[in-house]
PDB file of N, CA and C in Angstrom:
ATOM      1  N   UNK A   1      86.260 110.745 106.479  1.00  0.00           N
ATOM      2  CA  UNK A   1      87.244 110.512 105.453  1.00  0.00           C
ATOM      3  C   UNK A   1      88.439 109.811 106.070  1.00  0.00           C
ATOM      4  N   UNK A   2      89.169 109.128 105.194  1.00  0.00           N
ATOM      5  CA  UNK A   2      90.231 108.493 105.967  1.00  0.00           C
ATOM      6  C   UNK A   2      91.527 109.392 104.844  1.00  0.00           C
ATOM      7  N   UNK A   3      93.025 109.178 105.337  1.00  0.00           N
ATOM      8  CA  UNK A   3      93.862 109.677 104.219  1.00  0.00           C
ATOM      9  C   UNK A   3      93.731 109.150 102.736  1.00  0.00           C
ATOM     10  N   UNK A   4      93.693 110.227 102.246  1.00  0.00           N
ATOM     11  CA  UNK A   4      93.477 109.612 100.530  1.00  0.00           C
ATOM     12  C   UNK A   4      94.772 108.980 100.193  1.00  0.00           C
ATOM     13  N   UNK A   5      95.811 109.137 100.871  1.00  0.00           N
ATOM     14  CA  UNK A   5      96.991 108.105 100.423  1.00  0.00           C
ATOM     15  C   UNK A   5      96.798 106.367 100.755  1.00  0.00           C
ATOM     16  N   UNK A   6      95.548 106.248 101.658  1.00  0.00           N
ATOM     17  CA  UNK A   6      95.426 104.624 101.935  1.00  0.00           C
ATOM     18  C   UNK A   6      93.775 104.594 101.453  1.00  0.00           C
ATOM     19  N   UNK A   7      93.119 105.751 100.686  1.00  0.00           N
ATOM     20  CA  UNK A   7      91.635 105.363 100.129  1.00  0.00           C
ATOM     21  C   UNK A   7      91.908 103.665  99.439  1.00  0.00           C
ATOM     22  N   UNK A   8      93.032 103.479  98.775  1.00  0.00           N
ATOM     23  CA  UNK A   8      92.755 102.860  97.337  1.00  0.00           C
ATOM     24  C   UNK A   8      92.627 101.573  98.170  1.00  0.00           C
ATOM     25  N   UNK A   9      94.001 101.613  99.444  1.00  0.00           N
ATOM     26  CA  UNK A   9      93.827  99.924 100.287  1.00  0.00           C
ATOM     27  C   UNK A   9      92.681  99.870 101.076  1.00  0.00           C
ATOM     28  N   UNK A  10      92.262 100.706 101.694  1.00  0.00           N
ATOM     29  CA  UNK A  10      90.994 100.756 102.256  1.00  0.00           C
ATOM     30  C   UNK A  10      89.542 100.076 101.655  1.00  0.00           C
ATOM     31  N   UNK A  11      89.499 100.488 100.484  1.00  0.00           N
ATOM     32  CA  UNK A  11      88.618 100.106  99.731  1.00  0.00           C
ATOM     33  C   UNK A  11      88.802  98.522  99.423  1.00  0.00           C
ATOM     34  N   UNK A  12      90.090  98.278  98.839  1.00  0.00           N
ATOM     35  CA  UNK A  12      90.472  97.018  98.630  1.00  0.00           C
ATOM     36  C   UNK A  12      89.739  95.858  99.997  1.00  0.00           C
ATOM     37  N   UNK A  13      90.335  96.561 100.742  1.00  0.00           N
ATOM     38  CA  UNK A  13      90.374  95.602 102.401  1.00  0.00           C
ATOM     39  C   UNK A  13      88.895  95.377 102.371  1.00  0.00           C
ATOM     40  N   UNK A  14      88.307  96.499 102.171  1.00  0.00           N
ATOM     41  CA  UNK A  14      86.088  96.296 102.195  1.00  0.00           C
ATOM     42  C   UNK A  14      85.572  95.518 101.491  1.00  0.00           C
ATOM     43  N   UNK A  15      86.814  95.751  99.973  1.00  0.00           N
ATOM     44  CA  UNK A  15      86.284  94.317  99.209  1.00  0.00           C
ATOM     45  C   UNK A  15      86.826  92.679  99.527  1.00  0.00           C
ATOM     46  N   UNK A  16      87.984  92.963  99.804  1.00  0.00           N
ATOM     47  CA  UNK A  16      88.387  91.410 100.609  1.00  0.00           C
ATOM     48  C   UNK A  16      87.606  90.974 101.749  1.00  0.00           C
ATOM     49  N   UNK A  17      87.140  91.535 102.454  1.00  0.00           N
ATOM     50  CA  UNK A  17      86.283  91.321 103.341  1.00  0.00           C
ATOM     51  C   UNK A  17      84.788  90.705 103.408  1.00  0.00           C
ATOM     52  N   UNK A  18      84.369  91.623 102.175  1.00  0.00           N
ATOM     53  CA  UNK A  18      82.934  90.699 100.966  1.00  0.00           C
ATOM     54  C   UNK A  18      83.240  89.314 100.751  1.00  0.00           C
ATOM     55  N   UNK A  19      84.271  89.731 100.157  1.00  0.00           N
ATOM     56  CA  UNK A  19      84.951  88.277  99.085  1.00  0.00           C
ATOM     57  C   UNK A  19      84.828  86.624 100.488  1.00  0.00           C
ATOM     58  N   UNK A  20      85.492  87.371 102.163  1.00  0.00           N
ATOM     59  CA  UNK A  20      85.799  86.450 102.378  1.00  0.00           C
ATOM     60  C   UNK A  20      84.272  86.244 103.387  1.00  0.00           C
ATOM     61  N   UNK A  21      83.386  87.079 103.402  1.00  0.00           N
ATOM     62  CA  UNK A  21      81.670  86.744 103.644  1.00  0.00           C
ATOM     63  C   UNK A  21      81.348  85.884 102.823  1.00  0.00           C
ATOM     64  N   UNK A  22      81.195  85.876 101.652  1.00  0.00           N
ATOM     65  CA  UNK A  22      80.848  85.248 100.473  1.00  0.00           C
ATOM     66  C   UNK A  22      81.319  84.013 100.732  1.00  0.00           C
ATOM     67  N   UNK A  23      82.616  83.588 101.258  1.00  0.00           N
ATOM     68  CA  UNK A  23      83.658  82.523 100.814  1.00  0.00           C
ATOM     69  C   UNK A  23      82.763  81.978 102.114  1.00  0.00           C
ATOM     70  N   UNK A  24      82.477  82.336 103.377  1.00  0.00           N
ATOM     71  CA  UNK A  24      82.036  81.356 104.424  1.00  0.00           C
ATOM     72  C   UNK A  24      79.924  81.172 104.055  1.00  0.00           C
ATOM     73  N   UNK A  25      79.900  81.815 103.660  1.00  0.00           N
ATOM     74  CA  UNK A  25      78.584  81.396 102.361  1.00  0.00           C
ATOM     75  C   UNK A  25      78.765  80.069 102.015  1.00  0.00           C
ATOM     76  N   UNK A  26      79.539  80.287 101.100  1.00  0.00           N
ATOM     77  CA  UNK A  26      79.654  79.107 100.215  1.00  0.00           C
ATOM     78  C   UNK A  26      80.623  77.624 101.012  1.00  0.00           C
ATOM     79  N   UNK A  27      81.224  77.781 102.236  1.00  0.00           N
ATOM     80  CA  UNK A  27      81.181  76.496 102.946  1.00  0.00           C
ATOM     81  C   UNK A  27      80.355  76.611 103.991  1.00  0.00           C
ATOM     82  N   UNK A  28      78.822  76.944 103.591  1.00  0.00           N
ATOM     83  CA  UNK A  28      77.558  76.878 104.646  1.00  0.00           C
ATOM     84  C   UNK A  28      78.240  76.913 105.937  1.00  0.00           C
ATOM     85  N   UNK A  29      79.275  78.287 106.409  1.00  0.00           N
ATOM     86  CA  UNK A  29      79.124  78.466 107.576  1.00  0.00           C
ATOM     87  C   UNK A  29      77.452  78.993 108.212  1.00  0.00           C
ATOM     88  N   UNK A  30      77.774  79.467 109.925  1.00  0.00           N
ATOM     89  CA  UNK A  30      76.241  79.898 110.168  1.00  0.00           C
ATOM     90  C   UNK A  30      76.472  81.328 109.325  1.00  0.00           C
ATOM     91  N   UNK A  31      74.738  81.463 109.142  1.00  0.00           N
ATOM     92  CA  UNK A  31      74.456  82.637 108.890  1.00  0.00           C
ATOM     93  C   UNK A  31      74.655  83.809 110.011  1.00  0.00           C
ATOM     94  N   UNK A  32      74.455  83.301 111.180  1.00  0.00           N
ATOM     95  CA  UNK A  32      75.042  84.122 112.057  1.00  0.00           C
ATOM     96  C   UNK A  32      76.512  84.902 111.927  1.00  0.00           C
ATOM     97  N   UNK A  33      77.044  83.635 112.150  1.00  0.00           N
ATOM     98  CA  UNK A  33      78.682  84.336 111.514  1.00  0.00           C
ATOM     99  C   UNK A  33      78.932  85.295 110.805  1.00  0.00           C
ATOM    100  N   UNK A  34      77.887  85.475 109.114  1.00  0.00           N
ATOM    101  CA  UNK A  34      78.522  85.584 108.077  1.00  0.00           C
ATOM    102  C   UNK A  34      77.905  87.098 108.647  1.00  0.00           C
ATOM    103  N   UNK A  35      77.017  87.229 108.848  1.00  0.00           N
ATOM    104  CA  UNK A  35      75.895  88.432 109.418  1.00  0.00           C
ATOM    105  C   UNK A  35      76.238  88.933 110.347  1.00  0.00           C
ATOM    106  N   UNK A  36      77.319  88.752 111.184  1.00  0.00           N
ATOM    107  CA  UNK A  36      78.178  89.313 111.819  1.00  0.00           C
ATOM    108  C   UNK A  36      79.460  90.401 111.574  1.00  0.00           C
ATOM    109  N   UNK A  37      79.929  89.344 110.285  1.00  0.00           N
ATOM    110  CA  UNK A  37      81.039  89.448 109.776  1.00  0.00           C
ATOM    111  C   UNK A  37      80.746  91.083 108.895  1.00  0.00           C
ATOM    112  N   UNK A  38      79.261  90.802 107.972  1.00  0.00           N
ATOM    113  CA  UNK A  38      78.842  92.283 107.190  1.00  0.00           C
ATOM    114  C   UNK A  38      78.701  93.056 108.545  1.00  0.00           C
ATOM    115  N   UNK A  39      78.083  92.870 109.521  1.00  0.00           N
ATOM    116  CA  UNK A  39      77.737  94.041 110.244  1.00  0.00           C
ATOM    117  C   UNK A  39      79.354  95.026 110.578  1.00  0.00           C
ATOM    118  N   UNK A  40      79.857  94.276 110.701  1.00  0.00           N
ATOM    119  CA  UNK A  40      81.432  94.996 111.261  1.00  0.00           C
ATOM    120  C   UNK A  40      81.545  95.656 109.784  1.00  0.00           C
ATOM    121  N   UNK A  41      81.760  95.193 108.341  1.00  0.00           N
ATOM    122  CA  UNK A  41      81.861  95.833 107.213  1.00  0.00           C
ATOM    123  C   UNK A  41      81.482  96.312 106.896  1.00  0.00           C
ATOM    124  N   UNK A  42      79.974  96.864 107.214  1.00  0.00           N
ATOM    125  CA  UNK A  42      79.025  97.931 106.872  1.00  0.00           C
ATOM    126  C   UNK A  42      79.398  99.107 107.662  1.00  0.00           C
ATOM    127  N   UNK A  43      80.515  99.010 108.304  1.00  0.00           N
ATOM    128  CA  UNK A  43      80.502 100.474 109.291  1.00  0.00           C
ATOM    129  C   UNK A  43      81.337 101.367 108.362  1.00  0.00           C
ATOM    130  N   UNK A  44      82.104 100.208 107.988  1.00  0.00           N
ATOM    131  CA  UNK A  44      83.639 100.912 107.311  1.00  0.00           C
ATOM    132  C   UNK A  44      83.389 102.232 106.268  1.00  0.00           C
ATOM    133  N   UNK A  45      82.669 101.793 105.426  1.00  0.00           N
ATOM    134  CA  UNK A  45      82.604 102.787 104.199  1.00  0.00           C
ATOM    135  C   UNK A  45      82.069 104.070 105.043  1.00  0.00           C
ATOM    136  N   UNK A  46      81.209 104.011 106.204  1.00  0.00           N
ATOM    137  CA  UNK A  46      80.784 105.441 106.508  1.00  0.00           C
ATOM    138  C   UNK A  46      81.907 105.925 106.800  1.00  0.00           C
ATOM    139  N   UNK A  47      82.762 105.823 107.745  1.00  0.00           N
ATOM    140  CA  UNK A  47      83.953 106.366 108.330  1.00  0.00           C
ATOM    141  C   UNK A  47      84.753 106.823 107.028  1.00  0.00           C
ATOM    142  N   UNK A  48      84.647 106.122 105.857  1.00  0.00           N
ATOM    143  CA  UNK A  48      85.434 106.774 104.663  1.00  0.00           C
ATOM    144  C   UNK A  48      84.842 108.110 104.577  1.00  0.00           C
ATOM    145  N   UNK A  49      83.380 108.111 104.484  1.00  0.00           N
ATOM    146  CA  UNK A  49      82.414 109.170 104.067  1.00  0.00           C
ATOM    147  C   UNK A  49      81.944 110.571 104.750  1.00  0.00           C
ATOM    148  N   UNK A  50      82.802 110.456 106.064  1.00  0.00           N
ATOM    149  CA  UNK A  50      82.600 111.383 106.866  1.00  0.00           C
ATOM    150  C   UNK A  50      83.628 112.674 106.700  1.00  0.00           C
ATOM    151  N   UNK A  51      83.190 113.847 106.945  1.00  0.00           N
ATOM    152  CA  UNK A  51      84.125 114.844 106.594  1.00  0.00           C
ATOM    153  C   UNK A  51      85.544 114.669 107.367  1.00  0.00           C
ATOM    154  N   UNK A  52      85.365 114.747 109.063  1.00  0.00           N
ATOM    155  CA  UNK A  52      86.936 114.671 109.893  1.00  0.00           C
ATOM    156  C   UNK A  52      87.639 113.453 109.667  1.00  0.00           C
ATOM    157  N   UNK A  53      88.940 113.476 109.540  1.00  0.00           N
ATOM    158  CA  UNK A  53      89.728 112.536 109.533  1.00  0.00           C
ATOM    159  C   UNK A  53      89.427 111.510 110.078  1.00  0.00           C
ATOM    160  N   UNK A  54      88.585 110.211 109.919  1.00  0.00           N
ATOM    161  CA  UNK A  54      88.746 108.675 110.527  1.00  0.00           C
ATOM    162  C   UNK A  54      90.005 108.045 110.200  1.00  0.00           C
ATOM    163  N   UNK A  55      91.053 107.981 109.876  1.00  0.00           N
ATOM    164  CA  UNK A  55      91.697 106.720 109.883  1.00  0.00           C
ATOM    165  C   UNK A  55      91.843 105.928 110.904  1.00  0.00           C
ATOM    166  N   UNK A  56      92.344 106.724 112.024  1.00  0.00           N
ATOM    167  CA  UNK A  56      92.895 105.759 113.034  1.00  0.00           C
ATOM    168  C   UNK A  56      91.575 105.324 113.123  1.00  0.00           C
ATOM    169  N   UNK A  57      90.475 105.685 113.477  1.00  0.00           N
ATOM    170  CA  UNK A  57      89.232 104.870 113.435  1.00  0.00           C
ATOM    171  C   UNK A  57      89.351 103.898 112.679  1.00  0.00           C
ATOM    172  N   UNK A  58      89.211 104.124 111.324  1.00  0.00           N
ATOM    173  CA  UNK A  58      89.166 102.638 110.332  1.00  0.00           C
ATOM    174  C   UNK A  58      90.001 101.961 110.782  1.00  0.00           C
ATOM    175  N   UNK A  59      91.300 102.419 110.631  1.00  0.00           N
ATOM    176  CA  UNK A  59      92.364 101.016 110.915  1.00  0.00           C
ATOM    177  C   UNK A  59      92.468 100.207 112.298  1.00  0.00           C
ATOM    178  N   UNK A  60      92.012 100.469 113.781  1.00  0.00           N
ATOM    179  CA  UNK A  60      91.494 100.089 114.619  1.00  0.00           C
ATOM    180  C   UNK A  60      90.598  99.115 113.921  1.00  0.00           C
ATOM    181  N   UNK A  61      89.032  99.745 113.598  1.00  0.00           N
ATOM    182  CA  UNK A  61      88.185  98.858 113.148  1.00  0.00           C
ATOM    183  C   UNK A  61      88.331  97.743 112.020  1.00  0.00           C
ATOM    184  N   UNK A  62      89.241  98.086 111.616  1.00  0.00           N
ATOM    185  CA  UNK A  62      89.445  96.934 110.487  1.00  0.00           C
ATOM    186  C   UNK A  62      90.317  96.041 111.057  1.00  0.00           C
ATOM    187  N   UNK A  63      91.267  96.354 111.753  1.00  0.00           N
ATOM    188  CA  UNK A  63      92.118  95.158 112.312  1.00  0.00           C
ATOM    189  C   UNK A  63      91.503  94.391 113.600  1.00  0.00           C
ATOM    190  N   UNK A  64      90.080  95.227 114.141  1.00  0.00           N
ATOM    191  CA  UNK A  64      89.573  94.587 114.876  1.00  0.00           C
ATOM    192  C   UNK A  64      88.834  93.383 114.523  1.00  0.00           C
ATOM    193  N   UNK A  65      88.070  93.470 112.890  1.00  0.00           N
ATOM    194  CA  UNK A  65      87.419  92.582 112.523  1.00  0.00           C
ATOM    195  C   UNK A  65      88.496  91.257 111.718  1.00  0.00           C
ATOM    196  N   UNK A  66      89.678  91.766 111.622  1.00  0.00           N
ATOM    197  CA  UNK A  66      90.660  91.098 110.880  1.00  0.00           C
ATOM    198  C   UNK A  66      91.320  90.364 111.979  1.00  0.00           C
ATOM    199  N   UNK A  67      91.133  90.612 113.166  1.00  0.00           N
ATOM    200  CA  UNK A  67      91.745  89.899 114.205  1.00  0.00           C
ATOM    201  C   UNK A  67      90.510  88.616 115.097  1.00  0.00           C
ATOM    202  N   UNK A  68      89.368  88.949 114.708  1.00  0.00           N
ATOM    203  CA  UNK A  68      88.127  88.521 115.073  1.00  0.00           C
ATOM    204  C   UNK A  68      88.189  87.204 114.267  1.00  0.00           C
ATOM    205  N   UNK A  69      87.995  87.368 112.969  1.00  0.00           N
ATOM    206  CA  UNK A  69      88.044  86.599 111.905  1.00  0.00           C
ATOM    207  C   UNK A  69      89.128  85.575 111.397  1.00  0.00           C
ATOM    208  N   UNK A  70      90.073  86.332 111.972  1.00  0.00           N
ATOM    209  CA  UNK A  70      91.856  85.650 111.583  1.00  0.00           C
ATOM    210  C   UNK A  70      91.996  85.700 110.086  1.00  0.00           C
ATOM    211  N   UNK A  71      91.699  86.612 110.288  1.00  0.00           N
ATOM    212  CA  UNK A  71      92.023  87.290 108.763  1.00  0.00           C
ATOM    213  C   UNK A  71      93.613  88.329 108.858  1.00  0.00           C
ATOM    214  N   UNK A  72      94.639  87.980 108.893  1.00  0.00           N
ATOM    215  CA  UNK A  72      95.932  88.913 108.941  1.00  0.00           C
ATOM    216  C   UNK A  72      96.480  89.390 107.421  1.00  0.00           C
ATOM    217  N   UNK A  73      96.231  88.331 106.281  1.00  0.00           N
ATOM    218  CA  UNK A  73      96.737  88.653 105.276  1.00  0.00           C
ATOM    219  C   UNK A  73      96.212  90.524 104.747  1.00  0.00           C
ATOM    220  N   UNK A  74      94.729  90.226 105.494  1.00  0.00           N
ATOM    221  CA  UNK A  74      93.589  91.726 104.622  1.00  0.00           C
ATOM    222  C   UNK A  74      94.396  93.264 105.621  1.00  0.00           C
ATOM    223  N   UNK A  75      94.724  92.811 106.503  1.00  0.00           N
ATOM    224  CA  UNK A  75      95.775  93.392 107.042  1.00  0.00           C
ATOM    225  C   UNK A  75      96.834  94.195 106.804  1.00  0.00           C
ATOM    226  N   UNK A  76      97.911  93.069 106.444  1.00  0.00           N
ATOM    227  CA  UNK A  76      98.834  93.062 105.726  1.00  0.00           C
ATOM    228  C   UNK A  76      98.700  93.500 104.643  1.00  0.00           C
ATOM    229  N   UNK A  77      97.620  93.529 103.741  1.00  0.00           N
ATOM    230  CA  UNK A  77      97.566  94.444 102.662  1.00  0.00           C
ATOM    231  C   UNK A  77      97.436  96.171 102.617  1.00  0.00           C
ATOM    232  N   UNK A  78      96.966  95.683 103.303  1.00  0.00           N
ATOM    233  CA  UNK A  78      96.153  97.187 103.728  1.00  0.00           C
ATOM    234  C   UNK A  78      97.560  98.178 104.132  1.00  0.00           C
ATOM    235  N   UNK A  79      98.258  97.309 104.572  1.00  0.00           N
ATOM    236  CA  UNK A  79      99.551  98.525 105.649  1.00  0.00           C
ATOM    237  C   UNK A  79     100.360  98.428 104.278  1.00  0.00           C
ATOM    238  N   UNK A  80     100.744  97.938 103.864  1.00  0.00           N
ATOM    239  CA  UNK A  80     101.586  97.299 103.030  1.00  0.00           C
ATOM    240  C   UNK A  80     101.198  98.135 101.714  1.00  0.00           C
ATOM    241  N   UNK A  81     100.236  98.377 101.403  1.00  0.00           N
ATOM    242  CA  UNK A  81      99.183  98.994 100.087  1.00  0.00           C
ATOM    243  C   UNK A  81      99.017  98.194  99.068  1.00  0.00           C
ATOM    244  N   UNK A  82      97.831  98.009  98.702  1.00  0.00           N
ATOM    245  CA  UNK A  82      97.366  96.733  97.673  1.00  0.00           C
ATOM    246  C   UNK A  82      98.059  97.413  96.318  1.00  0.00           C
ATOM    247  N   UNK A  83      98.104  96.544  95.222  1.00  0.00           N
ATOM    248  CA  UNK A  83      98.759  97.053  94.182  1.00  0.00           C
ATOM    249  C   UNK A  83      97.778  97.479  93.327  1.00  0.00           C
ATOM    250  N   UNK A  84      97.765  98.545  92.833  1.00  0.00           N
ATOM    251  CA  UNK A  84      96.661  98.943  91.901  1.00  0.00           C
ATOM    252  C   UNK A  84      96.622  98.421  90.568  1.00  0.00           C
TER     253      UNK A  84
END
């Protein structure tokens, strides 16, 4: 589980993260890349799903793939809290 006070950005960030797989899809980056990019995003939701506290886990892992990617804005949301 991560804190339920950052579930809602958390979730958000997993979906920006799709959104921006999808987006290197569609300018025929490699498939490698993009298959890279899910493998790091497929971890995330377990760490939501686990009973002991993950955050600092997630947020490590998410800024690891957000720093990989150069992705800072999904970041920045995330700390910041997406608007519901």
């Amino acid at each position: 589980m991560i804190d339920s006070n950052k579930l809602h950005s958390a979730i958000k960030a997993i979906q920006d993260l799709i959104i921006e797989a999808r987006n290197l899809a569609y300018l025929n980056q490699p498939t490698e890349k993009i298959a890279d990019l899910l493998d790091g995003v497929e971890y995330l939701p377990g760490l939501i799903l686990l009973q002991e506290d993950k955050t600092e886990w997630f947020e490590s892992y998410l800024e690891e793939i957000c720093t990989k990617y150069n992705y800072p804005g999904i970041m920045i949301r995330y700390h910041k809290g997406y608007t519901k």
